[in-house]
N, C-alpha and C. Protein backbone atom coordinates (compact mmCIF):
# COMPACT_ATOMS: atom_id res chain seq x y z
N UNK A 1 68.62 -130.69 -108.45
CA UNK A 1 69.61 -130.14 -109.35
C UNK A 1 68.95 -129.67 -110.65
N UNK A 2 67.98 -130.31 -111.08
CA UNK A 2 67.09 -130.40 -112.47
C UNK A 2 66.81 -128.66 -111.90
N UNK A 3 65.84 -128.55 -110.88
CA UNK A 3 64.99 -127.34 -110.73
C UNK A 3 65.94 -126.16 -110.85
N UNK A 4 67.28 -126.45 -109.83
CA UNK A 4 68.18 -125.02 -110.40
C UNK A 4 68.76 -124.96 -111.46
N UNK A 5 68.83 -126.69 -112.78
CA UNK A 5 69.39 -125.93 -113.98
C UNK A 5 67.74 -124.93 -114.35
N UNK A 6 67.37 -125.60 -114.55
CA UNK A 6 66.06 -124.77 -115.05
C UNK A 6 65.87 -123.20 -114.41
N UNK A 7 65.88 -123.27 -113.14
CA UNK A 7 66.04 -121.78 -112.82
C UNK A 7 67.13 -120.87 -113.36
N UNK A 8 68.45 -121.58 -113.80
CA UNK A 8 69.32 -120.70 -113.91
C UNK A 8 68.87 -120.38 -115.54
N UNK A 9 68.72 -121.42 -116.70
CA UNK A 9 68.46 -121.37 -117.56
C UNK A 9 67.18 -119.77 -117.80
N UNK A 10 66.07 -120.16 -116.93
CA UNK A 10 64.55 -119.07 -117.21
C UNK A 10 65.44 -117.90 -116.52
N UNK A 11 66.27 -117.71 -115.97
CA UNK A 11 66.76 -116.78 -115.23
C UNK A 11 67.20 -115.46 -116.33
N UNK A 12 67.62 -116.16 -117.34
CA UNK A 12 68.44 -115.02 -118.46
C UNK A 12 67.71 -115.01 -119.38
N UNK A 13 66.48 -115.97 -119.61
CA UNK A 13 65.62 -115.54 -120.84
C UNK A 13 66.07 -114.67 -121.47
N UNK A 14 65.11 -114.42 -122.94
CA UNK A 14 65.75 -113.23 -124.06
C UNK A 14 63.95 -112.76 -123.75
N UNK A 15 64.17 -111.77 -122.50
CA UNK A 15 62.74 -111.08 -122.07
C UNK A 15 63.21 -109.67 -122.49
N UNK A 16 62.64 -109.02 -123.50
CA UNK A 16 63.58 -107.63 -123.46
C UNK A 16 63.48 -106.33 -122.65
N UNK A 17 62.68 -106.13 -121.67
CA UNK A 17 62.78 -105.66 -120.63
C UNK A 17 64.08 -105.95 -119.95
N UNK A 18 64.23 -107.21 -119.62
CA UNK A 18 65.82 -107.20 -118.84
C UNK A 18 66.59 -106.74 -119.51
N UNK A 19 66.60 -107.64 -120.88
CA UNK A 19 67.55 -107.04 -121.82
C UNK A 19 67.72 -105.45 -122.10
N UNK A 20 66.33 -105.05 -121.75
CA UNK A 20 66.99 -103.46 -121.68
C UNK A 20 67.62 -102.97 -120.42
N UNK A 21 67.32 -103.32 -119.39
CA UNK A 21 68.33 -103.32 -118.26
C UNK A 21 69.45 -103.43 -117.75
N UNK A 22 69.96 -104.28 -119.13
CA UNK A 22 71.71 -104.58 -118.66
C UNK A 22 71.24 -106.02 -118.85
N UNK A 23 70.45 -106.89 -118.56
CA UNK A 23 70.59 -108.14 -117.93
C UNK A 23 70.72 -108.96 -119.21
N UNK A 24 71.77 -109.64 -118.87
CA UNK A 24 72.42 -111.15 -119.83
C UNK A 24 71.65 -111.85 -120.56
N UNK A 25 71.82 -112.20 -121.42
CA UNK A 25 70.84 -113.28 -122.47
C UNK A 25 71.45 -114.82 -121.40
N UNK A 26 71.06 -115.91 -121.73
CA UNK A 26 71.28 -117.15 -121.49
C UNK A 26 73.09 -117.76 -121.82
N UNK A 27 72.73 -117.52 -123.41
CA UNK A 27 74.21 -117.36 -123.65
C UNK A 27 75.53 -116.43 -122.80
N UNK A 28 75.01 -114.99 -122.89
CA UNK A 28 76.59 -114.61 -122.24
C UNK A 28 76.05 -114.72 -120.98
N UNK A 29 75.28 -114.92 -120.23
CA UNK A 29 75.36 -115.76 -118.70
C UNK A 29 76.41 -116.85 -118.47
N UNK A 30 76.30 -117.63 -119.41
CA UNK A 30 76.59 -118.88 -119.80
C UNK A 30 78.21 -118.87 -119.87
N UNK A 31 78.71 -117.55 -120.38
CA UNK A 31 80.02 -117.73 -121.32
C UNK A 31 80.85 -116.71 -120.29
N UNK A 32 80.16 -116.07 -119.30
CA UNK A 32 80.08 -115.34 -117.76
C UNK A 32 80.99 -116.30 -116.74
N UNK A 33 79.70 -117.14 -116.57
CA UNK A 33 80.11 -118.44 -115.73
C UNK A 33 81.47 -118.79 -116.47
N UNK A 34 81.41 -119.52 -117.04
CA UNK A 34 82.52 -120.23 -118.09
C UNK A 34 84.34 -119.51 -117.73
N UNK A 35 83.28 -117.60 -118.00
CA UNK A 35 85.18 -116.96 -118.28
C UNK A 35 85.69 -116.63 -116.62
N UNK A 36 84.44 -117.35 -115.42
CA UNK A 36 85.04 -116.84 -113.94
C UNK A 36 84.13 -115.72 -114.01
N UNK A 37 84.10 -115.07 -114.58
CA UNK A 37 83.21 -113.12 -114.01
C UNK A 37 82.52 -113.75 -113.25
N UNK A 38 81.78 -114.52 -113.03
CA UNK A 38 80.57 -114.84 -112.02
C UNK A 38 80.51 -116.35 -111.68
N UNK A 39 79.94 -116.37 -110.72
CA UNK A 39 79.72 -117.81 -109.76
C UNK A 39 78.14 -118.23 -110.55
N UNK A 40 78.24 -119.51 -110.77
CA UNK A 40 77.04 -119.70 -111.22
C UNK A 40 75.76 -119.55 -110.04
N UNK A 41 74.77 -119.37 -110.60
CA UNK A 41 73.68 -119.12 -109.42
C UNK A 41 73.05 -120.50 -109.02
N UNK A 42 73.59 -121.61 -109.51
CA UNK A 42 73.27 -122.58 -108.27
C UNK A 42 74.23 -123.27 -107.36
N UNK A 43 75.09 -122.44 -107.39
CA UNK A 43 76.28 -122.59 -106.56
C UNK A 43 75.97 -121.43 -105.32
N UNK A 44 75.27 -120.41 -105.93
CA UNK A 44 75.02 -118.99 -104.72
C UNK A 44 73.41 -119.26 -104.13
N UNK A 45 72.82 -120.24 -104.61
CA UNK A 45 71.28 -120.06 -104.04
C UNK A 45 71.30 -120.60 -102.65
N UNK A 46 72.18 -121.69 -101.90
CA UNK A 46 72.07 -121.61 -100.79
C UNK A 46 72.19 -120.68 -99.73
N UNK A 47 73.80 -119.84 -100.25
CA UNK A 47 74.06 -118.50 -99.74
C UNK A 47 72.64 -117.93 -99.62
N UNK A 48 72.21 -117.10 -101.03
CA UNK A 48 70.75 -116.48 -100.76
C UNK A 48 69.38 -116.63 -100.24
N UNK A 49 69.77 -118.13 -100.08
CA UNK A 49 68.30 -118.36 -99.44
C UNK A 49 68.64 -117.87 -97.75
N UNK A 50 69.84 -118.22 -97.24
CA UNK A 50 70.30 -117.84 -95.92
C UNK A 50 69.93 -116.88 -95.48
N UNK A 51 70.71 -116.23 -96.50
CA UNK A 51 71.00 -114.66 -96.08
C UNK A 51 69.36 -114.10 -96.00
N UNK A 52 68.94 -114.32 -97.14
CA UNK A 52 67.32 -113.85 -97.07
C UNK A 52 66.39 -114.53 -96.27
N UNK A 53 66.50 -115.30 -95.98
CA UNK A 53 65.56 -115.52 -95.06
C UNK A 53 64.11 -116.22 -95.80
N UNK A 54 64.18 -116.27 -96.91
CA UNK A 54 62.87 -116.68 -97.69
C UNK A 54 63.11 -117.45 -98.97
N UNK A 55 62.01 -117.30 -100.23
CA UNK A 55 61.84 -118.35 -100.93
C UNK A 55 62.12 -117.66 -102.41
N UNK A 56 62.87 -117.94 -102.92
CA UNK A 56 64.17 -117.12 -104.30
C UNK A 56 62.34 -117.48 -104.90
N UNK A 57 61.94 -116.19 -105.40
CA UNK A 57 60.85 -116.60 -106.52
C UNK A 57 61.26 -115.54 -107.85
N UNK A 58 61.45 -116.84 -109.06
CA UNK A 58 61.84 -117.01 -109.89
C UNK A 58 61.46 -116.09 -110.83
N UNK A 59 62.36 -115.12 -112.04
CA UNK A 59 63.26 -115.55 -112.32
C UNK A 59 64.70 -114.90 -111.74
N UNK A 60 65.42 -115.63 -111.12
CA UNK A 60 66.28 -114.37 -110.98
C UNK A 60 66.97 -114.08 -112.27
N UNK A 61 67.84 -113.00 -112.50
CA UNK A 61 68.59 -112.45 -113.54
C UNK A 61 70.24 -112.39 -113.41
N UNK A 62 71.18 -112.61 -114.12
CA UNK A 62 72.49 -112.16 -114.27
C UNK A 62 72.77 -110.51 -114.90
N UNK A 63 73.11 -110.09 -113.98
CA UNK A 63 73.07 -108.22 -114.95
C UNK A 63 74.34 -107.64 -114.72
N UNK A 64 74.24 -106.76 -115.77
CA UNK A 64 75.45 -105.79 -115.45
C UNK A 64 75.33 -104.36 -114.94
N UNK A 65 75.63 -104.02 -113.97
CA UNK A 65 75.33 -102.69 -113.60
C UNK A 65 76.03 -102.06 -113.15
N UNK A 66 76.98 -100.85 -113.40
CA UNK A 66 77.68 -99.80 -113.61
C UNK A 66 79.30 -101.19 -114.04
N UNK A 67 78.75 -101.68 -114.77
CA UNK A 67 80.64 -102.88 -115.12
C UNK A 67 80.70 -103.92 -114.26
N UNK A 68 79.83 -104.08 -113.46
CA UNK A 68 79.94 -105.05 -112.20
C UNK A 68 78.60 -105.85 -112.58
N UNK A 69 79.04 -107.52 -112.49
CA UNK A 69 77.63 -108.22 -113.03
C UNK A 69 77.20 -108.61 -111.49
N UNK A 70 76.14 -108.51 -111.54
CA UNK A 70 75.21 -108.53 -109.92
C UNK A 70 74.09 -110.08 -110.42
N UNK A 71 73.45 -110.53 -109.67
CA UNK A 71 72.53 -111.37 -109.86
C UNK A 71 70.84 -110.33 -109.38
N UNK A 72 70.13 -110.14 -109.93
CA UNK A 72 68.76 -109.26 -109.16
C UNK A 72 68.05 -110.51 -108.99
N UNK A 73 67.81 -110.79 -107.41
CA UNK A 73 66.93 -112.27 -106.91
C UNK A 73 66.24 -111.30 -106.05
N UNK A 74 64.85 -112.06 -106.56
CA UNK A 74 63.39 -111.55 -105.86
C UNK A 74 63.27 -112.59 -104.44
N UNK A 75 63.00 -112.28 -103.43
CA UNK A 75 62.99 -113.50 -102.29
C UNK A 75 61.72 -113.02 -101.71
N UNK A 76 60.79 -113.98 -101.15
CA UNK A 76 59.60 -114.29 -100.94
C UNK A 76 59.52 -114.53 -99.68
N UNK A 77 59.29 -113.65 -98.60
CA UNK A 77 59.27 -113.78 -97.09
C UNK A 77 58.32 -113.14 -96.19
N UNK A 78 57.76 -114.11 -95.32
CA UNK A 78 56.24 -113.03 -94.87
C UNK A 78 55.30 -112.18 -95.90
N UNK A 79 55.08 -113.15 -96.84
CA UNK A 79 54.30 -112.60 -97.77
C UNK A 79 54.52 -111.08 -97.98
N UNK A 80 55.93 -110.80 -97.93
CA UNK A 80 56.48 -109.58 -98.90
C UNK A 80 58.00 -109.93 -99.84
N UNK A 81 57.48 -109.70 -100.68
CA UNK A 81 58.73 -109.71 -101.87
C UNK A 81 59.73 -108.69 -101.67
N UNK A 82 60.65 -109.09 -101.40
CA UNK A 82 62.12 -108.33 -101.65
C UNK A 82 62.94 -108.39 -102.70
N UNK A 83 63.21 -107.52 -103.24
CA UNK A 83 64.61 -107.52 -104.40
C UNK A 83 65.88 -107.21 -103.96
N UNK A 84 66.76 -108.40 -104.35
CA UNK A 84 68.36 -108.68 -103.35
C UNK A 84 69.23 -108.29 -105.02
N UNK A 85 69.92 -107.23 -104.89
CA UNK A 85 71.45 -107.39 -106.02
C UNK A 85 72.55 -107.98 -105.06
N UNK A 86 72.98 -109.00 -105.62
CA UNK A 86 73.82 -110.26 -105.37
C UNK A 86 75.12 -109.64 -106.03
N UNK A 87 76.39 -109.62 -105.47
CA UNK A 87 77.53 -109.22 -106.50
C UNK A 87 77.67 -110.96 -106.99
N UNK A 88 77.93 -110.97 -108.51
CA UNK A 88 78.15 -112.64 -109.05
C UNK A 88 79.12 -112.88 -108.98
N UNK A 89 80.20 -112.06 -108.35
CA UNK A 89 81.65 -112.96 -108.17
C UNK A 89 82.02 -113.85 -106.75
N UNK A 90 81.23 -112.56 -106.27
CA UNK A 90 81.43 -113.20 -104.33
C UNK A 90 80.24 -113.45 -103.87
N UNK A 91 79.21 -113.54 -104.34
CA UNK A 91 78.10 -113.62 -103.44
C UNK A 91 77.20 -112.92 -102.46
N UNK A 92 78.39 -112.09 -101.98
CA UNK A 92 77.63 -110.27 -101.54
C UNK A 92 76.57 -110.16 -101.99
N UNK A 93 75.78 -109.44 -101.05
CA UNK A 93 74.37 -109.06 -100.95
C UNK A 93 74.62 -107.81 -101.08
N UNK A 94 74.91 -106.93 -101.68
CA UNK A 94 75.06 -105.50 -102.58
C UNK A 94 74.04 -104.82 -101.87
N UNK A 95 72.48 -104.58 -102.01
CA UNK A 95 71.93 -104.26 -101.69
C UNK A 95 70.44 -105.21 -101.63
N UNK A 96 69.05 -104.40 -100.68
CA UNK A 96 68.29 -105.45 -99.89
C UNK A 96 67.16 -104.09 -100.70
């Protein structure tokens, strides 16, 4: 439980690259979860590990993209990295 607060926490860093991307600070991640817009991401990492098939390598992100907050999780499978947009309300795998 420790490792996914911590993942969810490094997940929204104040990295400003994401931040120029759309992607959430820690706080409105935080206040995200809180208002419902999104499922927290250690409630969805079992989903994603499923669905993907591999190993969530860290950090994932909370973002907003076109009004819709998505999660962008990198997954680690056969030594190739994939990037998964997660919709954060349902868990949908948006795109692979």
């Amino acid at each position: 439980m420790l490792g996914m607060t911590l993942l969810f926490a490094g997940a929204t860093g104040p990295d400003g690259n994401a931040r120029a991307a759309g992607c959430l600070s820690s706080g409105e991640a935080r206040a995200a979860v809180q208002s419902g817009q999104a499922i927290s991401l250690s409630q969805m990492l079992g989903r994603i590990r499923s669905a993907a098939g591999g190993e969530i390598v860290p950090p994932p992100q909370l973002c907003n993209q076109g009004g819709r907050l998505v999660y962008i999780v990198n997954v680690l499978s056969g030594g190739k990295v994939t990037k998964l947009t997660v919709d954060a309300r349902s868990g949908s795998i948006l795109s692979r």
